[in-house]
Protein backbone atom coordinates (compact mmCIF):
# COMPACT_ATOMS: atom_id res chain seq x y z
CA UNK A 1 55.71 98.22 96.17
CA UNK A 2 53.89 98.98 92.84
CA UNK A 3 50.69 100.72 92.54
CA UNK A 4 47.16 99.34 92.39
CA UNK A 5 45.69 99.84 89.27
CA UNK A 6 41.64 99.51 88.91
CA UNK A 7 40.27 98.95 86.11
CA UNK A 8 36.47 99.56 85.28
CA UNK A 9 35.54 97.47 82.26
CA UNK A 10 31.89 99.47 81.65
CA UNK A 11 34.11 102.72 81.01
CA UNK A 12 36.54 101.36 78.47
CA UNK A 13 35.78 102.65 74.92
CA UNK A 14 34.40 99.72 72.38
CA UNK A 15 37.08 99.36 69.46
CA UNK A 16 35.45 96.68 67.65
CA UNK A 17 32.78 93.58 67.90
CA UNK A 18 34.22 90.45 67.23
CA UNK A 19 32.32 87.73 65.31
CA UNK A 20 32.14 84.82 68.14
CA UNK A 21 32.50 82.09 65.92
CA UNK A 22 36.01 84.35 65.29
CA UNK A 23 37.13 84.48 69.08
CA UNK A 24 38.00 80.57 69.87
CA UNK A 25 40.43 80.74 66.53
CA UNK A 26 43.96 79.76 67.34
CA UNK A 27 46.67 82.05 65.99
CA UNK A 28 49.61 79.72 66.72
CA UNK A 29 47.81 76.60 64.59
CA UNK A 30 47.33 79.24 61.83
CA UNK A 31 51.04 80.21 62.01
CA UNK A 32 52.22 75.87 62.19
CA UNK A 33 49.95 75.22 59.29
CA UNK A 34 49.26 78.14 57.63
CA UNK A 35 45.82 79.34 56.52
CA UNK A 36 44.32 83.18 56.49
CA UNK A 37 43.47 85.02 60.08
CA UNK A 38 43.45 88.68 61.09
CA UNK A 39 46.63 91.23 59.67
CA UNK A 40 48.46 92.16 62.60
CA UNK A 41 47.94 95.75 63.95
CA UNK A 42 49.54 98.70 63.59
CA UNK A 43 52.06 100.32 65.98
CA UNK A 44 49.82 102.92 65.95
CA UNK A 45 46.98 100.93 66.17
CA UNK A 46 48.21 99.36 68.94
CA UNK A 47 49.51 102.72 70.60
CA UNK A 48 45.84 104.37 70.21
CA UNK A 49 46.79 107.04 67.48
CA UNK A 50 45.35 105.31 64.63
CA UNK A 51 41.61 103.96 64.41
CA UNK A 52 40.66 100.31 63.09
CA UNK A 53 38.71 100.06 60.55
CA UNK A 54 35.14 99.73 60.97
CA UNK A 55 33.62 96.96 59.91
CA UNK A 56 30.22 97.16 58.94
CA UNK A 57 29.30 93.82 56.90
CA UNK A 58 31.57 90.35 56.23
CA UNK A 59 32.61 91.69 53.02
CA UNK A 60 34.67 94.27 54.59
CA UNK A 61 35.97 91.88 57.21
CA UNK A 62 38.57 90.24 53.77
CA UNK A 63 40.40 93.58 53.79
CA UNK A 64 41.76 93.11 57.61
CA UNK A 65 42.65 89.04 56.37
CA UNK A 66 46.05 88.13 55.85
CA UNK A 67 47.19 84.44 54.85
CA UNK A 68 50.20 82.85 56.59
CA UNK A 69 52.32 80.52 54.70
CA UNK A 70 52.97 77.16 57.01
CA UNK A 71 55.84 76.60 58.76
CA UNK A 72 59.16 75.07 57.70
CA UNK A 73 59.45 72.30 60.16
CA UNK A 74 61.79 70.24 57.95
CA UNK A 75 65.29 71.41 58.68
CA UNK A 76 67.21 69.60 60.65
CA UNK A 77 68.37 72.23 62.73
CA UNK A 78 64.72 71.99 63.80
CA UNK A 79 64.41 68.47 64.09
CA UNK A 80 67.87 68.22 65.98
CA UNK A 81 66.57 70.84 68.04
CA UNK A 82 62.72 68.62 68.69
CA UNK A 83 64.68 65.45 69.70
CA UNK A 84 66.95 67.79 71.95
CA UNK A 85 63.69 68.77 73.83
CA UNK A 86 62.14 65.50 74.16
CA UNK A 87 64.91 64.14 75.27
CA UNK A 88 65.36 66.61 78.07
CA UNK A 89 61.81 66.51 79.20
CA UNK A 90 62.13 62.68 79.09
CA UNK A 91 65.21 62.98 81.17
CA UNK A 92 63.47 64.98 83.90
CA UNK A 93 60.41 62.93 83.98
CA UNK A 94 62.96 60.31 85.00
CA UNK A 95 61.48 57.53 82.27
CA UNK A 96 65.54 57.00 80.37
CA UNK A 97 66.84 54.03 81.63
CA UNK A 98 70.41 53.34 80.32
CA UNK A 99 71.71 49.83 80.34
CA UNK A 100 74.95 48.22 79.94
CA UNK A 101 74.02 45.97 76.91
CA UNK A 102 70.91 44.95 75.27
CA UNK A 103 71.91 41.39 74.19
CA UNK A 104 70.02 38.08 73.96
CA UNK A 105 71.34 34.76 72.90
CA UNK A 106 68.19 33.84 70.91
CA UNK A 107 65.05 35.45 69.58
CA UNK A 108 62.23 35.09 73.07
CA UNK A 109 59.76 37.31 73.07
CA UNK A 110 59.39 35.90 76.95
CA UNK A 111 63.02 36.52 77.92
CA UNK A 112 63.04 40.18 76.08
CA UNK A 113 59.60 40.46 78.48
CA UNK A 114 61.59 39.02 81.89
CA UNK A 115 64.36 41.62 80.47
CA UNK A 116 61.98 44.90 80.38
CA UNK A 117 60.21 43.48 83.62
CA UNK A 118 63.93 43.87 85.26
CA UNK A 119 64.37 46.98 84.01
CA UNK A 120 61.24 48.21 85.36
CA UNK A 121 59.54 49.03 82.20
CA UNK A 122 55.61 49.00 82.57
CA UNK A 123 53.64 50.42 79.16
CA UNK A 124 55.13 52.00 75.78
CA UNK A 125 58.70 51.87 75.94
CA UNK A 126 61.27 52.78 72.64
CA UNK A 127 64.32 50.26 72.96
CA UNK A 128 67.45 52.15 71.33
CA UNK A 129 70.20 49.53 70.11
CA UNK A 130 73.14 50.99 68.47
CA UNK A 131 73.13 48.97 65.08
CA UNK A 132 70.12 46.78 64.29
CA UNK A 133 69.88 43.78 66.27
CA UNK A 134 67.91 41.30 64.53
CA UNK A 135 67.27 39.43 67.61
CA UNK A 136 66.36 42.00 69.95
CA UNK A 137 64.11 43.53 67.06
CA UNK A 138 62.67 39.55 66.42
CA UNK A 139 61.95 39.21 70.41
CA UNK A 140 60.35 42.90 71.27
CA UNK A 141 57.77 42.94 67.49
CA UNK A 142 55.28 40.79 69.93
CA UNK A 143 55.35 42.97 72.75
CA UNK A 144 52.79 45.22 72.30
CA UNK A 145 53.55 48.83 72.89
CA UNK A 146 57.46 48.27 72.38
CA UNK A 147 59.50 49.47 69.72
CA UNK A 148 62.72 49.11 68.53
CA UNK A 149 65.69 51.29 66.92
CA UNK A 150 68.62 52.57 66.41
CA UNK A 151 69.79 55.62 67.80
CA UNK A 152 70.59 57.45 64.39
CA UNK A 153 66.81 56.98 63.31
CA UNK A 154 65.40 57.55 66.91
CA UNK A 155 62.16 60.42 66.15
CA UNK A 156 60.42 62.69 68.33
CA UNK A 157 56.94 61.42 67.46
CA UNK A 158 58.37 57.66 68.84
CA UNK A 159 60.15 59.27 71.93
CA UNK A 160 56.62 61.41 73.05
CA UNK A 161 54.37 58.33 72.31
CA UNK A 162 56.34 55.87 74.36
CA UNK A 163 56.48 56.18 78.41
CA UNK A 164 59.90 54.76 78.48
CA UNK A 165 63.14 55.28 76.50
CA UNK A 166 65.31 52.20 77.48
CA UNK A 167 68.73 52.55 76.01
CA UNK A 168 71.98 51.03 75.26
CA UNK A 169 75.45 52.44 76.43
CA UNK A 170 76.73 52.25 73.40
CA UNK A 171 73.78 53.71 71.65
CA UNK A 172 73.68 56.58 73.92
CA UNK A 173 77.10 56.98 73.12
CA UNK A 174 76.15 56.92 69.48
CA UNK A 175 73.23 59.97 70.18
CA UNK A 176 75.59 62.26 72.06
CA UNK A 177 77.50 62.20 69.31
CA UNK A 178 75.16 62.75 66.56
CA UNK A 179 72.87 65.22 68.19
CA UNK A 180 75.35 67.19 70.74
């Protein structure tokens, strides 16, 4: 069993006061889209050898700045990678349903409604054909919250904003090829 530890906050040394207006700051949004927040410390720093820098006026607080370029979040590695994720946490919230076909015979927007109703679709839903299907795309434009594509242009952004994923065999078919 490992040792307590106590810890007595009044008897730690002061290393530095913080502007407030600095403390809410979010690294990670400065590293996504770039911008200028604190240099990272020092091993030393960080050990307790070395001192940081005292700060007595704002002026002084641009030396101890450091500006982070934005992220790269255009390669597709990364994108593959996104849609991988979504799709996953999709998966295990249960809301993929996979059907056999997604046919109809003419363009109803009431039928394509009966046909989502079956499914058990309530709210947003992304309906992944395999090639565009004019009259699947002609009967789901009037539903509102549904979208339709295919699954080589299925995005993350369209996959998080819907509740459901409803998709064709063939179409998943079609992604487990293209993003395995």
């Amino acid at each position: 069993m490992a040792a307590t530890v106590k810890l007595n906050p009044s008897a730690l040394k002061e290393l530095r006061k913080v502007n407030p207006c600095l403390m809410s700051y979010n690294i990670e949004m400065t590293e996504v889209t770039g911008g200028t927040f604190w240099k990272e410390y020092t091993p030393a720093q960080i050990a307790g050898t070395e001192e940081f820098p005292p700060i007595k006026d704002l002026r002084e607080m641009a030396g101890l700045m450091q500006v982070y370029p934005p992220i790269d979040l255009s390669g597709e590695k990364v994108r593959r990678l996104a849609l991988k994720s979504v799709l996953s946490a999709k998966a295990a919230e249960g809301r993929i349903i996979v059907v056999d076909s997604i046919a109809m015979d003419a363009i109803k927007t009431k039928a394509f409604r009966g046909f989502l109703d079956a499914v058990q679709c309530d709210g947003k839903a992304v309906v992944v054909t395999p090639e565009v299907n004019e009259t699947v795309v002609k009967s789901a434009r009037n539903i509102p919250g549904v979208l339709t594509t295919t699954a080589k242009l299925l995005n993350v952004y369209d996959i998080l904003n819907a509740k459901y994923l409803v998709i064709d065999q063939a179409a998943l078919a079609t992604i487990e090829e293209v993003y395995a």
